[in-house]
PDB file of N, CA and C in Angstrom:
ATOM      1  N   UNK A   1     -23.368  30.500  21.211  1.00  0.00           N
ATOM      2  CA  UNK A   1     -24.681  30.556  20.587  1.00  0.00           C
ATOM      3  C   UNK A   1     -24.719  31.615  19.491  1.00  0.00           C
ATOM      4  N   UNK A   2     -24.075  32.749  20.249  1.00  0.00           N
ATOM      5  CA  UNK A   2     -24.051  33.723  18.890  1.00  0.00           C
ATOM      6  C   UNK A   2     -22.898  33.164  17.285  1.00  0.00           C
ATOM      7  N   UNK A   3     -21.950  32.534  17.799  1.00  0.00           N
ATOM      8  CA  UNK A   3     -21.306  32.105  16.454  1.00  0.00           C
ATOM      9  C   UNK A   3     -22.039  31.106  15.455  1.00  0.00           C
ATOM     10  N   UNK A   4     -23.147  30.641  16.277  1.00  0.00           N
ATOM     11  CA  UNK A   4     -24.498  29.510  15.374  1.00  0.00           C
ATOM     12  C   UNK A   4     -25.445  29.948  15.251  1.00  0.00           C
ATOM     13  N   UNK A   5     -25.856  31.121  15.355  1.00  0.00           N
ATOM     14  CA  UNK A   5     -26.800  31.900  15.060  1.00  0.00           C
ATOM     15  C   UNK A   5     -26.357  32.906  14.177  1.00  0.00           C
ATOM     16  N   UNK A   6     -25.367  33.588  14.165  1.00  0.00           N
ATOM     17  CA  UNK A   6     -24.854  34.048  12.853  1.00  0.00           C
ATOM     18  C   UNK A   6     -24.127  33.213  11.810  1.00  0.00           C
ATOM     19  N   UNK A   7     -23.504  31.787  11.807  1.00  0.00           N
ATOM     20  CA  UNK A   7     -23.121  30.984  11.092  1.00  0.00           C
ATOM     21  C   UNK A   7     -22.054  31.533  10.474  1.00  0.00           C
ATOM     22  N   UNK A   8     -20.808  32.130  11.724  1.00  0.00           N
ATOM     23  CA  UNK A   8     -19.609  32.684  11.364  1.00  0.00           C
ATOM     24  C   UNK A   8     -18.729  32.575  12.192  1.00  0.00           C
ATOM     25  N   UNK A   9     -17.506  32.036  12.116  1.00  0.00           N
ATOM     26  CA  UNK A   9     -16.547  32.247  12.905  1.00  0.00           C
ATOM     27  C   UNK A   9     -15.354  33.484  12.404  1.00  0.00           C
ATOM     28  N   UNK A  10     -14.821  33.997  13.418  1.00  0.00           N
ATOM     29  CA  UNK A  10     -13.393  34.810  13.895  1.00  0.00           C
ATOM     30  C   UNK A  10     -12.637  34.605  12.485  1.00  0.00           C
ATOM     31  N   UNK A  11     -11.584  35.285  11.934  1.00  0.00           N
ATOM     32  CA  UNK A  11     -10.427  34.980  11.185  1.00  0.00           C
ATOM     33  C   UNK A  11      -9.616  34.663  12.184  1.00  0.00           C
ATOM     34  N   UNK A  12      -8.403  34.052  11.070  1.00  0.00           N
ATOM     35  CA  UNK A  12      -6.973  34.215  11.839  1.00  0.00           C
ATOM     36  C   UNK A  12      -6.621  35.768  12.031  1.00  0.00           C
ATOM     37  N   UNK A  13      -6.945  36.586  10.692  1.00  0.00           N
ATOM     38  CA  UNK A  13      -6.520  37.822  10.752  1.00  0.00           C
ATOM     39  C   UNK A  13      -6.999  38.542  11.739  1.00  0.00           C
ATOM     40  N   UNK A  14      -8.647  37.978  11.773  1.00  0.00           N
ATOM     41  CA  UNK A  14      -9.164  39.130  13.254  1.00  0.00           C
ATOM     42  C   UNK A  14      -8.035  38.840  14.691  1.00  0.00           C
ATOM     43  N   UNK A  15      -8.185  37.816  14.609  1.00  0.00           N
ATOM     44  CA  UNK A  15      -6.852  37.562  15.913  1.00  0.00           C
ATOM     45  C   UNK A  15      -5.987  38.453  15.988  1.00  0.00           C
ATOM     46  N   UNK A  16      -5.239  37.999  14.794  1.00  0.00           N
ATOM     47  CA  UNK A  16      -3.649  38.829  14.572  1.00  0.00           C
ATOM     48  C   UNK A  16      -4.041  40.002  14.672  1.00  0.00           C
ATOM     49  N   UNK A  17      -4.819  40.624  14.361  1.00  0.00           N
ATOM     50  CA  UNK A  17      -5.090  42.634  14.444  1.00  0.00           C
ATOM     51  C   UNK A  17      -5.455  43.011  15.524  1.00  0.00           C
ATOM     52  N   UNK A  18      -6.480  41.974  16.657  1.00  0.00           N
ATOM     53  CA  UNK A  18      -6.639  42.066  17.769  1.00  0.00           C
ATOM     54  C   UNK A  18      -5.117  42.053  18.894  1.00  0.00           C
ATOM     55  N   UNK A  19      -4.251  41.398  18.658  1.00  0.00           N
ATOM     56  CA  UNK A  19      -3.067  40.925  19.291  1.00  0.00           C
ATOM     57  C   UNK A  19      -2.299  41.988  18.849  1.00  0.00           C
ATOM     58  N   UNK A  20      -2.096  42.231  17.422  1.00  0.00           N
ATOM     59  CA  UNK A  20      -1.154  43.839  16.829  1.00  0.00           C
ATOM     60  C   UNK A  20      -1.667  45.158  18.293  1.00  0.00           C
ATOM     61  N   UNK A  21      -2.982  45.241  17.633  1.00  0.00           N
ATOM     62  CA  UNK A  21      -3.335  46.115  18.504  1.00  0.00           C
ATOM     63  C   UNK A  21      -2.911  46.329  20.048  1.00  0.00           C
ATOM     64  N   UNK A  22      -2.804  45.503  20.768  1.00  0.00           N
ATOM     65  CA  UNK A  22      -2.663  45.252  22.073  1.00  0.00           C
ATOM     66  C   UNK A  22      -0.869  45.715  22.322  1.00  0.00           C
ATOM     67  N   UNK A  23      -0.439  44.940  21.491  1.00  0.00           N
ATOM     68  CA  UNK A  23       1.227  44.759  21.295  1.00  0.00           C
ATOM     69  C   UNK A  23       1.886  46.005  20.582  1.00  0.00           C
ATOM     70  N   UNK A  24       1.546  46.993  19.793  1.00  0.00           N
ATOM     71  CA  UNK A  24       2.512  48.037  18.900  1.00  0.00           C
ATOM     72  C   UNK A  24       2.466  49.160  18.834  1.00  0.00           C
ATOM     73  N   UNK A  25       2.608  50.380  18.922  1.00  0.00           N
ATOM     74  CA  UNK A  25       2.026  51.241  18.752  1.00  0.00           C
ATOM     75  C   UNK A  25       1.724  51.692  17.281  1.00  0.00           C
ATOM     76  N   UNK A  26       2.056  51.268  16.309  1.00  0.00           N
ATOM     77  CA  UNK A  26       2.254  51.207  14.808  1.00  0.00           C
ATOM     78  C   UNK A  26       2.086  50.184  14.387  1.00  0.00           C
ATOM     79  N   UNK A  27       1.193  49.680  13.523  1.00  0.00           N
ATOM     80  CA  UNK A  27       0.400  48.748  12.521  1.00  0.00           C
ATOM     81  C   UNK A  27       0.570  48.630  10.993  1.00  0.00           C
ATOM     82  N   UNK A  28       1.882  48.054  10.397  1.00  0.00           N
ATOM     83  CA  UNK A  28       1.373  48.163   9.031  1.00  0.00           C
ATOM     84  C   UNK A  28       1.479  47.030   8.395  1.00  0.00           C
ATOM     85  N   UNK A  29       0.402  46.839   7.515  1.00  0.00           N
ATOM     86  CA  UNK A  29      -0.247  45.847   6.687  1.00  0.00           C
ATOM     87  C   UNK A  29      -0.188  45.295   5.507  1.00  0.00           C
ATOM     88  N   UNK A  30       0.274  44.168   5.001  1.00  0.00           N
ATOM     89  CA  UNK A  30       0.462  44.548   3.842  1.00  0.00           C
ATOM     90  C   UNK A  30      -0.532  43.445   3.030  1.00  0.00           C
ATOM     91  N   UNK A  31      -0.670  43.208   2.135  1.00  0.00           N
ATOM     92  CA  UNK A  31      -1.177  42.638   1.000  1.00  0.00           C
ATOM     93  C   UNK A  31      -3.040  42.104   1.472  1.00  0.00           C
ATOM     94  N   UNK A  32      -3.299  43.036   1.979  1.00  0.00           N
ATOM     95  CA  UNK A  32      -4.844  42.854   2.608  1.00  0.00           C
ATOM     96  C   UNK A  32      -5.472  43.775   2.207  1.00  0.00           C
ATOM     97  N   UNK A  33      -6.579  42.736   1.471  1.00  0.00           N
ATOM     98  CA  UNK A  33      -7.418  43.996   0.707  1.00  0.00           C
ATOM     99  C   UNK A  33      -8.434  44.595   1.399  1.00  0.00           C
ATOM    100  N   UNK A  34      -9.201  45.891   0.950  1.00  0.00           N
ATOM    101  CA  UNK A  34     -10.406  46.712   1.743  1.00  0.00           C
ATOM    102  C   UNK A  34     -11.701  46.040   1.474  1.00  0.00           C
ATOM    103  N   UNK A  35     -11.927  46.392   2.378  1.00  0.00           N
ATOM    104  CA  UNK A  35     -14.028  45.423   2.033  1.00  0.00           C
ATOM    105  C   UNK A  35     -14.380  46.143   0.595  1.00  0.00           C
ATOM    106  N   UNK A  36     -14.353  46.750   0.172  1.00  0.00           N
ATOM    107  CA  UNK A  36     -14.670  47.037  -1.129  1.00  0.00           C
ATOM    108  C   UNK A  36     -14.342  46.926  -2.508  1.00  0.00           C
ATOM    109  N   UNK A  37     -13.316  45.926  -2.442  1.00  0.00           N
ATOM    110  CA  UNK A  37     -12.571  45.247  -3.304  1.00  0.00           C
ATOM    111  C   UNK A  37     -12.941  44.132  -4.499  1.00  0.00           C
ATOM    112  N   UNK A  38     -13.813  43.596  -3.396  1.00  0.00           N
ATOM    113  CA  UNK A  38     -14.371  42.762  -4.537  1.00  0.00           C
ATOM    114  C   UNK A  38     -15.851  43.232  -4.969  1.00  0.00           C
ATOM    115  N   UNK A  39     -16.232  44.629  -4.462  1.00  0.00           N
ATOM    116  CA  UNK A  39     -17.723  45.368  -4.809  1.00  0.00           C
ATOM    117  C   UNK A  39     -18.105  44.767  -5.811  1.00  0.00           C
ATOM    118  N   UNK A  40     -19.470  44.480  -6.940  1.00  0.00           N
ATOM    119  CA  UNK A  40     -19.684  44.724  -8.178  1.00  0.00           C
ATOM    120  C   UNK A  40     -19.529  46.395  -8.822  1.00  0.00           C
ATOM    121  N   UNK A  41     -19.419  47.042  -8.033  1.00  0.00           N
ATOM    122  CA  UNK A  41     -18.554  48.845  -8.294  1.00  0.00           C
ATOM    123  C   UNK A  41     -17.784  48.744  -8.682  1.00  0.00           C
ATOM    124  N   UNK A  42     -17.018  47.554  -8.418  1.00  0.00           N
ATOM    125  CA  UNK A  42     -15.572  48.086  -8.916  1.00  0.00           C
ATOM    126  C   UNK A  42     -15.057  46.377  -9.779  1.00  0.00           C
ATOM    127  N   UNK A  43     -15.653  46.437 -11.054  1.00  0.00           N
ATOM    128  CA  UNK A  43     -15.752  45.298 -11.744  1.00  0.00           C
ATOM    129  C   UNK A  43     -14.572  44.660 -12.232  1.00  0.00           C
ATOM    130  N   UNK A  44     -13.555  45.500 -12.212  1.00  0.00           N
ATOM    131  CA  UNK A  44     -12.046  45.679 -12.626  1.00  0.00           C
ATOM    132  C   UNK A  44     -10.926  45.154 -11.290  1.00  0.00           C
ATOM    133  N   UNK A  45     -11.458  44.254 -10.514  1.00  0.00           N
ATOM    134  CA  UNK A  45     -10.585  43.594  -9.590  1.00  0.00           C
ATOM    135  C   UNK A  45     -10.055  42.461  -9.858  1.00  0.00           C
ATOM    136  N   UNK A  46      -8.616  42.910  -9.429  1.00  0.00           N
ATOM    137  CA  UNK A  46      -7.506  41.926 -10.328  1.00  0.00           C
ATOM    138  C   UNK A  46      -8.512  40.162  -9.326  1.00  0.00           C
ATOM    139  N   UNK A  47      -8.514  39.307 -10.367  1.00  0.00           N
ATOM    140  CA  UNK A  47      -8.591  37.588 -10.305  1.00  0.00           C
ATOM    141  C   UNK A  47      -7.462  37.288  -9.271  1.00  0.00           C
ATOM    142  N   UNK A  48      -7.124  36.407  -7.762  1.00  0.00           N
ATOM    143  CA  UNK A  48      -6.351  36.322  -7.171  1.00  0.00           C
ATOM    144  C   UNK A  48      -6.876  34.925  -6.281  1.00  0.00           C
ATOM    145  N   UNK A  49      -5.964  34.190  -5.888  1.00  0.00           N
ATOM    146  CA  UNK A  49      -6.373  32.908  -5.520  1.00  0.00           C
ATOM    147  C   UNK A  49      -6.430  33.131  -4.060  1.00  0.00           C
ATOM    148  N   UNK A  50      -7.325  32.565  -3.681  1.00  0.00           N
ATOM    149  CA  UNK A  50      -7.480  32.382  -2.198  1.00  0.00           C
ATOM    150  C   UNK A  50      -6.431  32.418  -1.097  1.00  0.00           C
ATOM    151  N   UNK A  51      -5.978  31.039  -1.397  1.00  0.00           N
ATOM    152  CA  UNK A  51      -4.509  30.629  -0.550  1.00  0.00           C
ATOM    153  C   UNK A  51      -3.867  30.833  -1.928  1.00  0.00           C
ATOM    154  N   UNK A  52      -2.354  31.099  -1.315  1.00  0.00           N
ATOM    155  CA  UNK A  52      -1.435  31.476  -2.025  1.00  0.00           C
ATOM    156  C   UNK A  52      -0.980  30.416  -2.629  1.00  0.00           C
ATOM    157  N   UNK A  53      -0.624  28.963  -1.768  1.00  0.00           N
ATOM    158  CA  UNK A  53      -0.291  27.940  -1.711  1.00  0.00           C
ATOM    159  C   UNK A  53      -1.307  26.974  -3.492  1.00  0.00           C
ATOM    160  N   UNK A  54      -2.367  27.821  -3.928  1.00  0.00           N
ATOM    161  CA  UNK A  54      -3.287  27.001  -4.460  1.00  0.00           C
ATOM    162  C   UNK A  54      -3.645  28.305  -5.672  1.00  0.00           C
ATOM    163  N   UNK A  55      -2.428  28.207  -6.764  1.00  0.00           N
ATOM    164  CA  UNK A  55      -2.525  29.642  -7.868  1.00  0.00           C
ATOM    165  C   UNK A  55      -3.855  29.206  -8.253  1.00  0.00           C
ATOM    166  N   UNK A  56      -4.237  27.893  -8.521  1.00  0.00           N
ATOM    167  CA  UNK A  56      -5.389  27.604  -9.509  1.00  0.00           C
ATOM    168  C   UNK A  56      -6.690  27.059  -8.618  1.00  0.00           C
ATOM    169  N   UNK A  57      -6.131  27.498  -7.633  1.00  0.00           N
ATOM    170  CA  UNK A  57      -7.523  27.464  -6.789  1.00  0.00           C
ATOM    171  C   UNK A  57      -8.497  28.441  -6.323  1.00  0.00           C
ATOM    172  N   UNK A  58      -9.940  28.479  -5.673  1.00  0.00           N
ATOM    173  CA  UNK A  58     -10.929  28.956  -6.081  1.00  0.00           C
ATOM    174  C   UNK A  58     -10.552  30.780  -5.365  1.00  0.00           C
ATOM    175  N   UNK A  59     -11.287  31.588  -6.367  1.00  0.00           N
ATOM    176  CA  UNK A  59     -11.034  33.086  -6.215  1.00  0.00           C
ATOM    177  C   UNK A  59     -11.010  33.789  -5.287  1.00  0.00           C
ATOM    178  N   UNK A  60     -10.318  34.795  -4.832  1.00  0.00           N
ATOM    179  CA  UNK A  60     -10.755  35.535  -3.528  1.00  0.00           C
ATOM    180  C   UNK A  60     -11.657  36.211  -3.484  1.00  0.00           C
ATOM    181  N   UNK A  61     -12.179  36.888  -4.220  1.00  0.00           N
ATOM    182  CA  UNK A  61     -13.129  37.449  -4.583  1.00  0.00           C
ATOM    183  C   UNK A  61     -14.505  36.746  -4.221  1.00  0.00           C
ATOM    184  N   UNK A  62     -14.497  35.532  -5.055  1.00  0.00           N
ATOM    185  CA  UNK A  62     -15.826  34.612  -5.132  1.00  0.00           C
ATOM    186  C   UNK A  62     -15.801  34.125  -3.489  1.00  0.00           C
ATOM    187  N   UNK A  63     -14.616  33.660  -3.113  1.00  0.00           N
ATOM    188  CA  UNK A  63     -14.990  33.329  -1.652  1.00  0.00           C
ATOM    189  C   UNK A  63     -15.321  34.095  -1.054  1.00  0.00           C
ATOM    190  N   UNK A  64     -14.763  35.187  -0.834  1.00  0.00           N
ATOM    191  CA  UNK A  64     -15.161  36.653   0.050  1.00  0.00           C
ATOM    192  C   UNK A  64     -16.830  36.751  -0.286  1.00  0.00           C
ATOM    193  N   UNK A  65     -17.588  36.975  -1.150  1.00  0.00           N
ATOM    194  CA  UNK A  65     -18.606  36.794  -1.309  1.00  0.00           C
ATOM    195  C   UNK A  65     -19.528  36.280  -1.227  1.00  0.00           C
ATOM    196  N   UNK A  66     -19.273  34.466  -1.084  1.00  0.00           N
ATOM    197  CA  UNK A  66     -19.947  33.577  -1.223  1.00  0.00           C
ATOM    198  C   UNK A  66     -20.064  33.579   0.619  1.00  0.00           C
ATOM    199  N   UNK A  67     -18.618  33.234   1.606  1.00  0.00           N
ATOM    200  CA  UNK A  67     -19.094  33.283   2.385  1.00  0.00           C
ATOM    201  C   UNK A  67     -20.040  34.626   3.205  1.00  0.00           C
ATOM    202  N   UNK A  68     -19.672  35.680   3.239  1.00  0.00           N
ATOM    203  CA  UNK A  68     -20.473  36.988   3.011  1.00  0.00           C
ATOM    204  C   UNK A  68     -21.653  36.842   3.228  1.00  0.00           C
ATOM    205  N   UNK A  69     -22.342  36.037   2.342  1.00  0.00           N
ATOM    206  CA  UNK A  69     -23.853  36.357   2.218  1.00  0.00           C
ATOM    207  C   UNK A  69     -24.745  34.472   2.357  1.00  0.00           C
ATOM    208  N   UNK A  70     -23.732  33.158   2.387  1.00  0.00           N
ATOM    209  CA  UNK A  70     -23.892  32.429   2.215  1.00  0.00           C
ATOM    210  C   UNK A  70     -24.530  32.268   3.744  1.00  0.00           C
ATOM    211  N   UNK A  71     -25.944  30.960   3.388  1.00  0.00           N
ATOM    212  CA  UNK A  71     -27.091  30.625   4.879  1.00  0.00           C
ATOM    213  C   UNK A  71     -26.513  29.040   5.292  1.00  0.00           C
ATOM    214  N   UNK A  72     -25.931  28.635   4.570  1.00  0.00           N
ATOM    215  CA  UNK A  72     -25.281  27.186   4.176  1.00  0.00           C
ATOM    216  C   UNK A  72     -24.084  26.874   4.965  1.00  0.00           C
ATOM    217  N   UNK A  73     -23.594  26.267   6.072  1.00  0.00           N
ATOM    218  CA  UNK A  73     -22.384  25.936   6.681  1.00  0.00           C
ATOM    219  C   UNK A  73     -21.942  26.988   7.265  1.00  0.00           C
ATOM    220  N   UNK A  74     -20.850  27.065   7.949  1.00  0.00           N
ATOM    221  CA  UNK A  74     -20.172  28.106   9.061  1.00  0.00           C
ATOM    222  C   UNK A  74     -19.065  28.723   8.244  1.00  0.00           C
ATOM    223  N   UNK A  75     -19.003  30.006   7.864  1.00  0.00           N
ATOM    224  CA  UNK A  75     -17.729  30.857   7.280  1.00  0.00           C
ATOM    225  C   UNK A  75     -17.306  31.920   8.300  1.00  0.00           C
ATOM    226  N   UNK A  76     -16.171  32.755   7.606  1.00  0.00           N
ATOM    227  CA  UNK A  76     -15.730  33.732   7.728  1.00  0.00           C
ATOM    228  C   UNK A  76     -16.397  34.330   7.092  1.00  0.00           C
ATOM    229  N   UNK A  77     -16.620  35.628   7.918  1.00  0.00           N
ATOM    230  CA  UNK A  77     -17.562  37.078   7.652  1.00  0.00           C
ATOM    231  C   UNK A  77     -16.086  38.439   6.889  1.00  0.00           C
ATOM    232  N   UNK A  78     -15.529  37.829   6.067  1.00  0.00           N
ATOM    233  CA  UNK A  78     -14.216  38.559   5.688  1.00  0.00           C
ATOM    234  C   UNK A  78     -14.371  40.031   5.047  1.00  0.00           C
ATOM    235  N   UNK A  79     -15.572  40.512   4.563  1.00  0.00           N
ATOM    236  CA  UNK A  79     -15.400  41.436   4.319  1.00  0.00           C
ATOM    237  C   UNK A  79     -16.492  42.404   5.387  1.00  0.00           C
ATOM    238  N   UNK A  80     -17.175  41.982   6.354  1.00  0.00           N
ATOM    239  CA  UNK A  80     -17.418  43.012   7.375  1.00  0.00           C
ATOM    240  C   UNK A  80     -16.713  43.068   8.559  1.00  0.00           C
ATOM    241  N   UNK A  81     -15.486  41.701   8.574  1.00  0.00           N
ATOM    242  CA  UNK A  81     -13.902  42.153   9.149  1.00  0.00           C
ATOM    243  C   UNK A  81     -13.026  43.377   8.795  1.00  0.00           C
ATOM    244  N   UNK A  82     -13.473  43.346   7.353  1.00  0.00           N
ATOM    245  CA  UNK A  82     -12.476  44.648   6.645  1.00  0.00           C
ATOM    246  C   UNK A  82     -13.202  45.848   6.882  1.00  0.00           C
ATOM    247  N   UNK A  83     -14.196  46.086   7.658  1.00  0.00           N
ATOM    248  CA  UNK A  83     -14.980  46.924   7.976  1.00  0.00           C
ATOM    249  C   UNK A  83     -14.987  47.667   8.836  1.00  0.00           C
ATOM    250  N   UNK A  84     -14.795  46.217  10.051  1.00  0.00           N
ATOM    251  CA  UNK A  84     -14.314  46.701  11.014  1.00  0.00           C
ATOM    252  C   UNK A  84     -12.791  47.017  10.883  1.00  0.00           C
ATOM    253  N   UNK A  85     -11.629  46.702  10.571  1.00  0.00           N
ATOM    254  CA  UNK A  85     -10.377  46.902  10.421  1.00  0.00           C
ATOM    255  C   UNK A  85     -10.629  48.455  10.046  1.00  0.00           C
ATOM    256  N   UNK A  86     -11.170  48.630   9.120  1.00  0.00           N
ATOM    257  CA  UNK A  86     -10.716  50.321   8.429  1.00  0.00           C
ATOM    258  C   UNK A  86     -11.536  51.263   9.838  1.00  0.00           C
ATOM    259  N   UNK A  87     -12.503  50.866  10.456  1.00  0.00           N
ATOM    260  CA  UNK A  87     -12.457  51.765  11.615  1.00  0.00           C
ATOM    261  C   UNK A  87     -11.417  51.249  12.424  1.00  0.00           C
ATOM    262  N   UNK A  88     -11.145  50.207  12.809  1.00  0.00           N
ATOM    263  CA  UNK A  88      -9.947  50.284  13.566  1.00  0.00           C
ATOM    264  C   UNK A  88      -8.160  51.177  12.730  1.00  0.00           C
ATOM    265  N   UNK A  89      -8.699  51.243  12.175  1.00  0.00           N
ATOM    266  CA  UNK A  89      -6.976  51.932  11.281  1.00  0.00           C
ATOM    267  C   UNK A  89      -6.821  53.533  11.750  1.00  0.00           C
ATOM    268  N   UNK A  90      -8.102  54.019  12.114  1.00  0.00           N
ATOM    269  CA  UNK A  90      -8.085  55.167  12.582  1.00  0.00           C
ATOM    270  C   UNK A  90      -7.692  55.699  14.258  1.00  0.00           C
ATOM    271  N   UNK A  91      -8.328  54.285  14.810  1.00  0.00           N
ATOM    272  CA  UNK A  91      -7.929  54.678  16.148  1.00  0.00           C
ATOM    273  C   UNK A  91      -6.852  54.002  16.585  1.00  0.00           C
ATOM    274  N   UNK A  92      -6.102  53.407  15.967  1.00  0.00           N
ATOM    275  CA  UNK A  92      -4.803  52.544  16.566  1.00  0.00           C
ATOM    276  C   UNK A  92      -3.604  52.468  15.393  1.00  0.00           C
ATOM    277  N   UNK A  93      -3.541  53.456  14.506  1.00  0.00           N
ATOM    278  CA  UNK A  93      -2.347  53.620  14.118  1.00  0.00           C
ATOM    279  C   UNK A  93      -2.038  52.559  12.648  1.00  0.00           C
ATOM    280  N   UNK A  94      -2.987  52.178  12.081  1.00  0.00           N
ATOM    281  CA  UNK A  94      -2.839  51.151  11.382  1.00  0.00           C
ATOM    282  C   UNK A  94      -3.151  51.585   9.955  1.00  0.00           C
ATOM    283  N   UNK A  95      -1.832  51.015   9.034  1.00  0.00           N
ATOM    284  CA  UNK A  95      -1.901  51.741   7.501  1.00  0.00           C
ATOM    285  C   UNK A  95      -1.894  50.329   6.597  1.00  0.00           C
ATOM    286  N   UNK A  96      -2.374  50.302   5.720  1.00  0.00           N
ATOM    287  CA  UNK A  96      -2.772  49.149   4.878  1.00  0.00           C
ATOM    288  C   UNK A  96      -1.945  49.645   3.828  1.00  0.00           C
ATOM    289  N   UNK A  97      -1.018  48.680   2.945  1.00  0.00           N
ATOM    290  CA  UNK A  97      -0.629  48.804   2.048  1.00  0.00           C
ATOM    291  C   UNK A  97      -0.983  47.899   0.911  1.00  0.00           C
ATOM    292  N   UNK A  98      -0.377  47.595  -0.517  1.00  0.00           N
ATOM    293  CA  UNK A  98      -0.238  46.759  -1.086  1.00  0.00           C
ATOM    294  C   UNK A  98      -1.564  45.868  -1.032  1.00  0.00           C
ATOM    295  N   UNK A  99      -2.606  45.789  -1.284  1.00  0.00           N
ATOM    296  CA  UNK A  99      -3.429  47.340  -1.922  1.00  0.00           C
ATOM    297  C   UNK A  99      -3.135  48.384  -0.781  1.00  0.00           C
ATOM    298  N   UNK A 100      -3.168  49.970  -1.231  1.00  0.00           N
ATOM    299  CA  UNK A 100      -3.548  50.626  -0.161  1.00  0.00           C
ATOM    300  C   UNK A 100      -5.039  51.028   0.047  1.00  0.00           C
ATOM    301  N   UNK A 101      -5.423  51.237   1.204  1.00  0.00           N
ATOM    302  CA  UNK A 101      -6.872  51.405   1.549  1.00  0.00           C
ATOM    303  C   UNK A 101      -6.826  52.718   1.440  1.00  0.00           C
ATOM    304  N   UNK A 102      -8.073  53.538   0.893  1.00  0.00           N
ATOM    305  CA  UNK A 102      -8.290  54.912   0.969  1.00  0.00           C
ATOM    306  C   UNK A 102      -9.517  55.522   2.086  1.00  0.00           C
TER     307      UNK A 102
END
């Protein structure tokens, strides 16, 4: 009820960081960006395709956003995942690279 009342499902990634966590004592990350990445603050974020698989397909940025704030169909909540991730980086050993998170 709560995943249709917020009109969001889980990532794959929340999984995988949930399962890291459980499994490593050391976490590192690579090519995952910080919730603040695609800010309007920071207007200068490199253009990057969603899936990798799809160069000319639609933005990461614009998706991260659209689902974000979108009332319309069931998304991923991807950048208050990255939210939670950067408090989790503190208590379980976990360093983000490529971007690095500050």
């Amino acid at each position: 009820a709560v995943r249709e009342t917020s009109r969001s499902w889980l990532s794959t990634g929340w999984f995988t960081m949930g399962i890291s966590i459980e499994l490593c004592d050391t976490i590192h990350v690579y090519g995952m960006i910080p919730e603040n990445y695609c800010s309007i603050l920071r207007p200068h974020f490199r253009k990057m395709p969603y899936h990798y698989y799809e160069p000319k397909g639609p933005d990461e940025c614009v998706t991260y956003i659209h689902n974000e704030w979108s009332k319309r169909g069931y998304h991923h909540r991807f950048i208050t995942e990255k939210r939670v991730f950067a408090k989790w980086a503190a208590l379980y050993n976990i360093t983000f690279s490529h971007p690095a998170w500050d």
